[in-house]
C-alpha atoms as a PDB file:
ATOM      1  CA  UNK A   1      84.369 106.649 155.128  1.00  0.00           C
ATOM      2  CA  UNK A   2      81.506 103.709 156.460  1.00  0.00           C
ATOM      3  CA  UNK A   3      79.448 102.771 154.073  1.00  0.00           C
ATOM      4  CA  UNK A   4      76.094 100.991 155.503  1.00  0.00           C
ATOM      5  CA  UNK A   5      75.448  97.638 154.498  1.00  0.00           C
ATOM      6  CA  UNK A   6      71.730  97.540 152.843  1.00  0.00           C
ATOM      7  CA  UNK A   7      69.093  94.809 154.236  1.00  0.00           C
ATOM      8  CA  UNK A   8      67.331  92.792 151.783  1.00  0.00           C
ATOM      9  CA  UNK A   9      65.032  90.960 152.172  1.00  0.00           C
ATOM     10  CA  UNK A  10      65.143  87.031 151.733  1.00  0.00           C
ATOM     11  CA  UNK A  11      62.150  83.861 152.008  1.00  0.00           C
ATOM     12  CA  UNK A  12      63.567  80.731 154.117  1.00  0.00           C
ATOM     13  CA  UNK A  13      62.550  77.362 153.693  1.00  0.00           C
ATOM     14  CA  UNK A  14      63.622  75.244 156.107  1.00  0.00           C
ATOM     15  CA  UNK A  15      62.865  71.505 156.582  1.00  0.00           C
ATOM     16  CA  UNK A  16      62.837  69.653 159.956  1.00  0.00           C
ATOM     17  CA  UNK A  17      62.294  65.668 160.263  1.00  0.00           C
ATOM     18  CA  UNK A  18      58.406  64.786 161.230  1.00  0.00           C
ATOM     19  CA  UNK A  19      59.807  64.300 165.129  1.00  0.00           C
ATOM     20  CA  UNK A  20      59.829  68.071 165.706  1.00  0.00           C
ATOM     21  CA  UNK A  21      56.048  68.372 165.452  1.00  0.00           C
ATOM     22  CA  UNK A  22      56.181  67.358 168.746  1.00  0.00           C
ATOM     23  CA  UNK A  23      57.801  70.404 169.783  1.00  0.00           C
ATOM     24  CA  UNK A  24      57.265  73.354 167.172  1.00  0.00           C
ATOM     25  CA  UNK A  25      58.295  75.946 170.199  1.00  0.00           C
ATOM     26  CA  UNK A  26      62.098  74.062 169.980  1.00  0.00           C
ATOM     27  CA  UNK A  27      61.691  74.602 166.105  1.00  0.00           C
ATOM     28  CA  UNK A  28      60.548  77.909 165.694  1.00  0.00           C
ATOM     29  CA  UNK A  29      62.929  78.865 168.210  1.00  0.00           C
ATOM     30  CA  UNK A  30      65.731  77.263 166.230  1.00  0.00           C
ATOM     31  CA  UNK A  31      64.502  79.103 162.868  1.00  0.00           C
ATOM     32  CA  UNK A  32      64.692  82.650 164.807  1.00  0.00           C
ATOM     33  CA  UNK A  33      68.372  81.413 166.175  1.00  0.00           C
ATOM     34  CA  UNK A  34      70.012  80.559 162.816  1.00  0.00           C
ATOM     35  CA  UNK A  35      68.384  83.856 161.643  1.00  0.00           C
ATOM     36  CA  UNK A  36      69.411  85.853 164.422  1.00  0.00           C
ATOM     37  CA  UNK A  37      73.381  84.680 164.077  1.00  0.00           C
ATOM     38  CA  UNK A  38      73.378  86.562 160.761  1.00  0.00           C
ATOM     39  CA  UNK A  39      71.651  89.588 162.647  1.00  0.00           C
ATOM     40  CA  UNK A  40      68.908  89.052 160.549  1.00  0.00           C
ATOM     41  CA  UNK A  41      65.294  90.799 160.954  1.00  0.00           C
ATOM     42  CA  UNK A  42      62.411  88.493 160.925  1.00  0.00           C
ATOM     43  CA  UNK A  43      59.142  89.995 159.096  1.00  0.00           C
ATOM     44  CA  UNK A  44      57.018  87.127 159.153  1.00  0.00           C
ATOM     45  CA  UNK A  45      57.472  83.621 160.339  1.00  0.00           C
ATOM     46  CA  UNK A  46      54.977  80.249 160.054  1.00  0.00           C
ATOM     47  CA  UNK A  47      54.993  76.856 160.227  1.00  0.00           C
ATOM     48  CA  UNK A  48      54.118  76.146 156.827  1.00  0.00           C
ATOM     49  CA  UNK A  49      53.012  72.592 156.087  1.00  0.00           C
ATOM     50  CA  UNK A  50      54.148  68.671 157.568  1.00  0.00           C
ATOM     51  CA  UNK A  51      54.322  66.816 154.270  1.00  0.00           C
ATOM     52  CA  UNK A  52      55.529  63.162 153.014  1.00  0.00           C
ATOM     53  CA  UNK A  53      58.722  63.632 151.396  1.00  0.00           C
ATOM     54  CA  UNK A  54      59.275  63.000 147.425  1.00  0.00           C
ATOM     55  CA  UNK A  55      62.742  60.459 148.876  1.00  0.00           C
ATOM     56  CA  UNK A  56      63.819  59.873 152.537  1.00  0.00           C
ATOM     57  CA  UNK A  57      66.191  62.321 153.422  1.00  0.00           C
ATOM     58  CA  UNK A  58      68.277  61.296 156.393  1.00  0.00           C
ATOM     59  CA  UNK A  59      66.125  58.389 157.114  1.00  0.00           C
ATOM     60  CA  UNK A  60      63.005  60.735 157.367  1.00  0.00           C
ATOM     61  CA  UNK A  61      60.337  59.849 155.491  1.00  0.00           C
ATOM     62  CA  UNK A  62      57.977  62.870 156.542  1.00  0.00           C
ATOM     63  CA  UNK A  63      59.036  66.610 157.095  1.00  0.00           C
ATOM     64  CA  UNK A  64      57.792  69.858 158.767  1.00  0.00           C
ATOM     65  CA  UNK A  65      58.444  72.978 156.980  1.00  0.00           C
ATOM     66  CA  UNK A  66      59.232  76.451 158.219  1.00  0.00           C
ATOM     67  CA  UNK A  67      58.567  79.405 156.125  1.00  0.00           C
ATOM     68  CA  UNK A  68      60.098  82.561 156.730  1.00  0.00           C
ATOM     69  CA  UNK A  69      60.757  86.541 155.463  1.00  0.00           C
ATOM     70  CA  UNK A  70      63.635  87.875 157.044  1.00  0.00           C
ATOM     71  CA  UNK A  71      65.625  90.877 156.371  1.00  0.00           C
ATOM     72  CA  UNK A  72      69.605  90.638 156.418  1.00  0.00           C
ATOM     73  CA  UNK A  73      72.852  92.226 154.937  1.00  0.00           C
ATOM     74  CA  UNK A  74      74.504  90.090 151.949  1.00  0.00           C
ATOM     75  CA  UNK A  75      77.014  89.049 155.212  1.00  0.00           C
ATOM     76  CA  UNK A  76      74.394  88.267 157.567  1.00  0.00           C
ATOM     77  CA  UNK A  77      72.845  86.025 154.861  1.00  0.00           C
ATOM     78  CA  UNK A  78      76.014  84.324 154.102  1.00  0.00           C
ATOM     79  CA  UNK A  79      76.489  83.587 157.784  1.00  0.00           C
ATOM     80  CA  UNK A  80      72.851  82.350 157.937  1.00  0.00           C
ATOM     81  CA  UNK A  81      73.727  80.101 155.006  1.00  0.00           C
ATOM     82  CA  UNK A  82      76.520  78.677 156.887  1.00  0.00           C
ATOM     83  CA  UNK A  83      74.284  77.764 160.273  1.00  0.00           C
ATOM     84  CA  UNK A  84      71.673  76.453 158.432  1.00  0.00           C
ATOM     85  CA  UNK A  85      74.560  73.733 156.703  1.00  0.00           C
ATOM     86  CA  UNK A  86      75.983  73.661 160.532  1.00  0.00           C
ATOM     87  CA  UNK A  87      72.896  72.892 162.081  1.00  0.00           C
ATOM     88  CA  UNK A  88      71.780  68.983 163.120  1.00  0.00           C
ATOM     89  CA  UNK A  89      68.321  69.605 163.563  1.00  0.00           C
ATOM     90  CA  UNK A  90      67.472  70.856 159.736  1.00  0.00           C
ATOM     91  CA  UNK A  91      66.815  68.034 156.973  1.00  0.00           C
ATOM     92  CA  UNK A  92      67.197  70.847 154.058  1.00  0.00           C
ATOM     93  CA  UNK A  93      66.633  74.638 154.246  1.00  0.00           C
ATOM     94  CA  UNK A  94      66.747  76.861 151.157  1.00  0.00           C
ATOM     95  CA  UNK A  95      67.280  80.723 151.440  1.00  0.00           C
ATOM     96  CA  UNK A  96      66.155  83.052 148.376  1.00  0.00           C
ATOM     97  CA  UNK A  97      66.450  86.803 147.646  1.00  0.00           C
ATOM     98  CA  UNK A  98      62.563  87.915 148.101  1.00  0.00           C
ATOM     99  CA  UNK A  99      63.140  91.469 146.838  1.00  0.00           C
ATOM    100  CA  UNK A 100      60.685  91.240 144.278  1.00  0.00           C
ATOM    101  CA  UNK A 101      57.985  89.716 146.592  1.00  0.00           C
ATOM    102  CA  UNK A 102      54.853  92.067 147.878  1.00  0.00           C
ATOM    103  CA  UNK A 103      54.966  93.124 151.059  1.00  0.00           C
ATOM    104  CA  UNK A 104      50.955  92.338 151.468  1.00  0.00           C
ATOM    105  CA  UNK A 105      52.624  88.672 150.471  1.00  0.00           C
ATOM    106  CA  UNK A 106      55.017  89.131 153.071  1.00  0.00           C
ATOM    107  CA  UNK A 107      52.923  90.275 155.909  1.00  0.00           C
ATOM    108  CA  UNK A 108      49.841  87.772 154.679  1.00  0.00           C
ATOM    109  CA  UNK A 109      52.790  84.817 155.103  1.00  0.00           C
ATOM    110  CA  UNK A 110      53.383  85.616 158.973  1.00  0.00           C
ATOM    111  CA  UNK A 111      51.515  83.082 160.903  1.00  0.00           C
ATOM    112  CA  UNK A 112      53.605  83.588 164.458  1.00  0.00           C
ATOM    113  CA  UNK A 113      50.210  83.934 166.309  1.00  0.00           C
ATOM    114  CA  UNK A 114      48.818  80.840 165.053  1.00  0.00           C
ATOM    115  CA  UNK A 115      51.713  78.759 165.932  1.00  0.00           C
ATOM    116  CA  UNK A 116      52.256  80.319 169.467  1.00  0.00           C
ATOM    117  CA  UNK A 117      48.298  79.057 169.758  1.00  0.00           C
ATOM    118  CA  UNK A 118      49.251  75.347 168.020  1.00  0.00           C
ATOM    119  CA  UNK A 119      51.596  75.163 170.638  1.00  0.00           C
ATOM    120  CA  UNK A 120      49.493  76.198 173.259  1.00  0.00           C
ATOM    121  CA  UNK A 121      46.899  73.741 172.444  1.00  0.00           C
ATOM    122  CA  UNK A 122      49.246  71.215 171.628  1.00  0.00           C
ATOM    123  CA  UNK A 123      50.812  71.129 175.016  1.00  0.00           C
ATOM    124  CA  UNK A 124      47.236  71.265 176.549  1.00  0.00           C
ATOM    125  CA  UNK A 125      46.222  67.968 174.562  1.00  0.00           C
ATOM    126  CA  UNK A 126      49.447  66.529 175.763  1.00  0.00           C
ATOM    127  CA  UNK A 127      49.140  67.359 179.344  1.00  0.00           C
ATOM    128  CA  UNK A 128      45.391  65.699 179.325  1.00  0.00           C
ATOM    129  CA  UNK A 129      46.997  62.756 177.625  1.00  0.00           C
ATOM    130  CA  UNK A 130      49.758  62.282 180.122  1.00  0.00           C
ATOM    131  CA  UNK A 131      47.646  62.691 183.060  1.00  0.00           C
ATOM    132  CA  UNK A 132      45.116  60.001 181.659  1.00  0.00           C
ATOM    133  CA  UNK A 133      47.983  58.072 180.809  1.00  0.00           C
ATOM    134  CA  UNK A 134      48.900  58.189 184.441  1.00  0.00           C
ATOM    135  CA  UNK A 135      45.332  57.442 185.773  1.00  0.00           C
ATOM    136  CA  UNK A 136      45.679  54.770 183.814  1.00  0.00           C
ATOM    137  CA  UNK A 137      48.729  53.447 184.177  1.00  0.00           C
ATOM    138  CA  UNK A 138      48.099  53.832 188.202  1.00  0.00           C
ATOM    139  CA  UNK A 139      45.036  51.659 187.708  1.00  0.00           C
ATOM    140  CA  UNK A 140      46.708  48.887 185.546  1.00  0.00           C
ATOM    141  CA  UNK A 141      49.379  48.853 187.646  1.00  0.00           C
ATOM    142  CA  UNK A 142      46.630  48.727 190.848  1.00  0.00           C
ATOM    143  CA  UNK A 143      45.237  45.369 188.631  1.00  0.00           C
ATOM    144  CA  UNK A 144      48.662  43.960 188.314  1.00  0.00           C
ATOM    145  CA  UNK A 145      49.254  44.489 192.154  1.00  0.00           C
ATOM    146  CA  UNK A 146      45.808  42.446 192.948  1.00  0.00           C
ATOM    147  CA  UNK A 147      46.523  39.836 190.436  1.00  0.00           C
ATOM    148  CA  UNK A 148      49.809  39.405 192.300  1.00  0.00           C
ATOM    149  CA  UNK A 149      48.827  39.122 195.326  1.00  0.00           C
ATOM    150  CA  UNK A 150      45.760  36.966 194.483  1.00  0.00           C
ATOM    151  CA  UNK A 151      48.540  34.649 192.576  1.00  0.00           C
ATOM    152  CA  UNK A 152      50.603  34.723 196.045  1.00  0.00           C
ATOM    153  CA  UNK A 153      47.547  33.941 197.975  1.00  0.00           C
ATOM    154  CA  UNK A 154      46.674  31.118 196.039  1.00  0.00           C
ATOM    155  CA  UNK A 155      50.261  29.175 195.989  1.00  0.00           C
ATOM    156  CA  UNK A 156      50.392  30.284 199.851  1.00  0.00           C
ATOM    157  CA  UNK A 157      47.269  28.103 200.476  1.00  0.00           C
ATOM    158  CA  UNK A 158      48.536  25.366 198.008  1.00  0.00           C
ATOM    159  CA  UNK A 159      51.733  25.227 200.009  1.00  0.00           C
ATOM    160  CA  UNK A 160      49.709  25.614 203.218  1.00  0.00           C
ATOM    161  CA  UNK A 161      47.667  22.401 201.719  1.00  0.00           C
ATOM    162  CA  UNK A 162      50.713  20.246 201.089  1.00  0.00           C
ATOM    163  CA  UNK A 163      52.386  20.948 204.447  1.00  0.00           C
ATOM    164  CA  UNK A 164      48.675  19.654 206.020  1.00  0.00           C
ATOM    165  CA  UNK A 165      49.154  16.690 204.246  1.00  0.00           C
ATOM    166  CA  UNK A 166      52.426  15.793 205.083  1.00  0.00           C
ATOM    167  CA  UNK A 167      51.643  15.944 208.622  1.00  0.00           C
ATOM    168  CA  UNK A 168      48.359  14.172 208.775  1.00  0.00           C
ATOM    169  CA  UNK A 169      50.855  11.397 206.898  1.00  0.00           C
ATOM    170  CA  UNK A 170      53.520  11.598 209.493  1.00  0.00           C
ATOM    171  CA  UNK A 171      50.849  11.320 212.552  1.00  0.00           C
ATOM    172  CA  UNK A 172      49.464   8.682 210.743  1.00  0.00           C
ATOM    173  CA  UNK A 173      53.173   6.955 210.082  1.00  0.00           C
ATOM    174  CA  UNK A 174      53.731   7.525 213.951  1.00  0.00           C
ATOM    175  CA  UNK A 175      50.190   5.814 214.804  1.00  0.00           C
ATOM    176  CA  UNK A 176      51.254   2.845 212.178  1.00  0.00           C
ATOM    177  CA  UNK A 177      54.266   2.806 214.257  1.00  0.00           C
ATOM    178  CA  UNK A 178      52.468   3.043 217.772  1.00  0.00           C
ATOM    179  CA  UNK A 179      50.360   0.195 216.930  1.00  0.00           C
ATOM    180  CA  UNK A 180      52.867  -1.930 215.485  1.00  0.00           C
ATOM    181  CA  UNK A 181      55.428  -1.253 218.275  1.00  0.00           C
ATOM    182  CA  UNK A 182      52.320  -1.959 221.004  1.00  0.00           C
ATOM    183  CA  UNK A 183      51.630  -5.486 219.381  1.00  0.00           C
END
């Protein structure tokens, strides 16, 4: 005789260092992995807050925090447990047995759509900045190039100045010599 393994359902804190702000897709994605190795169900899933931390953990001194409902089996939460204490990319992550909390808590806590915008807009702004970072870095380096060659110009002409001189002096050292060689 089987006997089916009941879900419950379980709240997921889990704490990334300040560095994956920069890419919450990679983050997210990593929350729905660790879930889905313990064939867990997720029921709502948001980026919660970036905070300072209370002590540096791991030499991070700010953190961004995932918040999530999931359902699992006792098993699949265990195995959960053990990714999350596998994983390199998690500061801290807590997992709790959310049984008693509301669903309207539950479904009011899922912020997926919000973060799949954030990260929209956040690759948008970044885009814009690296293409004016490009302009601009095409025009400095356009000034640098002109400055160069206005440097070469100048110690060509300074060179092209000295080697003048020397030969007015030699034609004037051959002259000297002329006329002293004539007398």
């Amino acid at each position: 005789m089987t006997e089916t393994a009941t879900m419950n359902t379980y709240e997921g804190m889990f704490l990334f260092p300040q560095i994956a702000s920069s890419d919450l897709k990679a983050a997210q994605e990593h929350v729905e992995y660790l879930i889905g190795r313990g064939e867990g169900e997720i029921i709502s899933l948001a980026k919660w807050d970036e905070r300072r931390l209370a002590y540096e953990i791991k030499g991070n001194r700010r953190g961004l925090y995932f918040l999530t409902y999931f359902k699992a089996t006792g098993d699949g939460a265990i195995e959960i447990e053990r990714q999350v204490n596998l994983s390199e990319q998690l500061l801290r992550a807590m997992i709790l047995k959310a049984d008693l909390v509301p669903a309207d808590v539950i479904a009011a806590a899922d912020a997926r759509e919000l973060l799949a915008q954030e990260i929209v807009e956040r690759a948008a702004a970044e885009e814009t900045e690296s293409v004016a970072s490009s302009i601009s870095s095409r025009e400095d380096f356009e000034a640098q190039q002109a400055e160069v060659a206005k440097a070469q110009k100048a110690h060509q002409d300074e060179l092209d100045a000295k080697a003048a001189e020397q030969e007015k002096a030699e034609e004037a050292a051959e002259a000297a010599d002329r006329g002293s060689s004539d007398a």
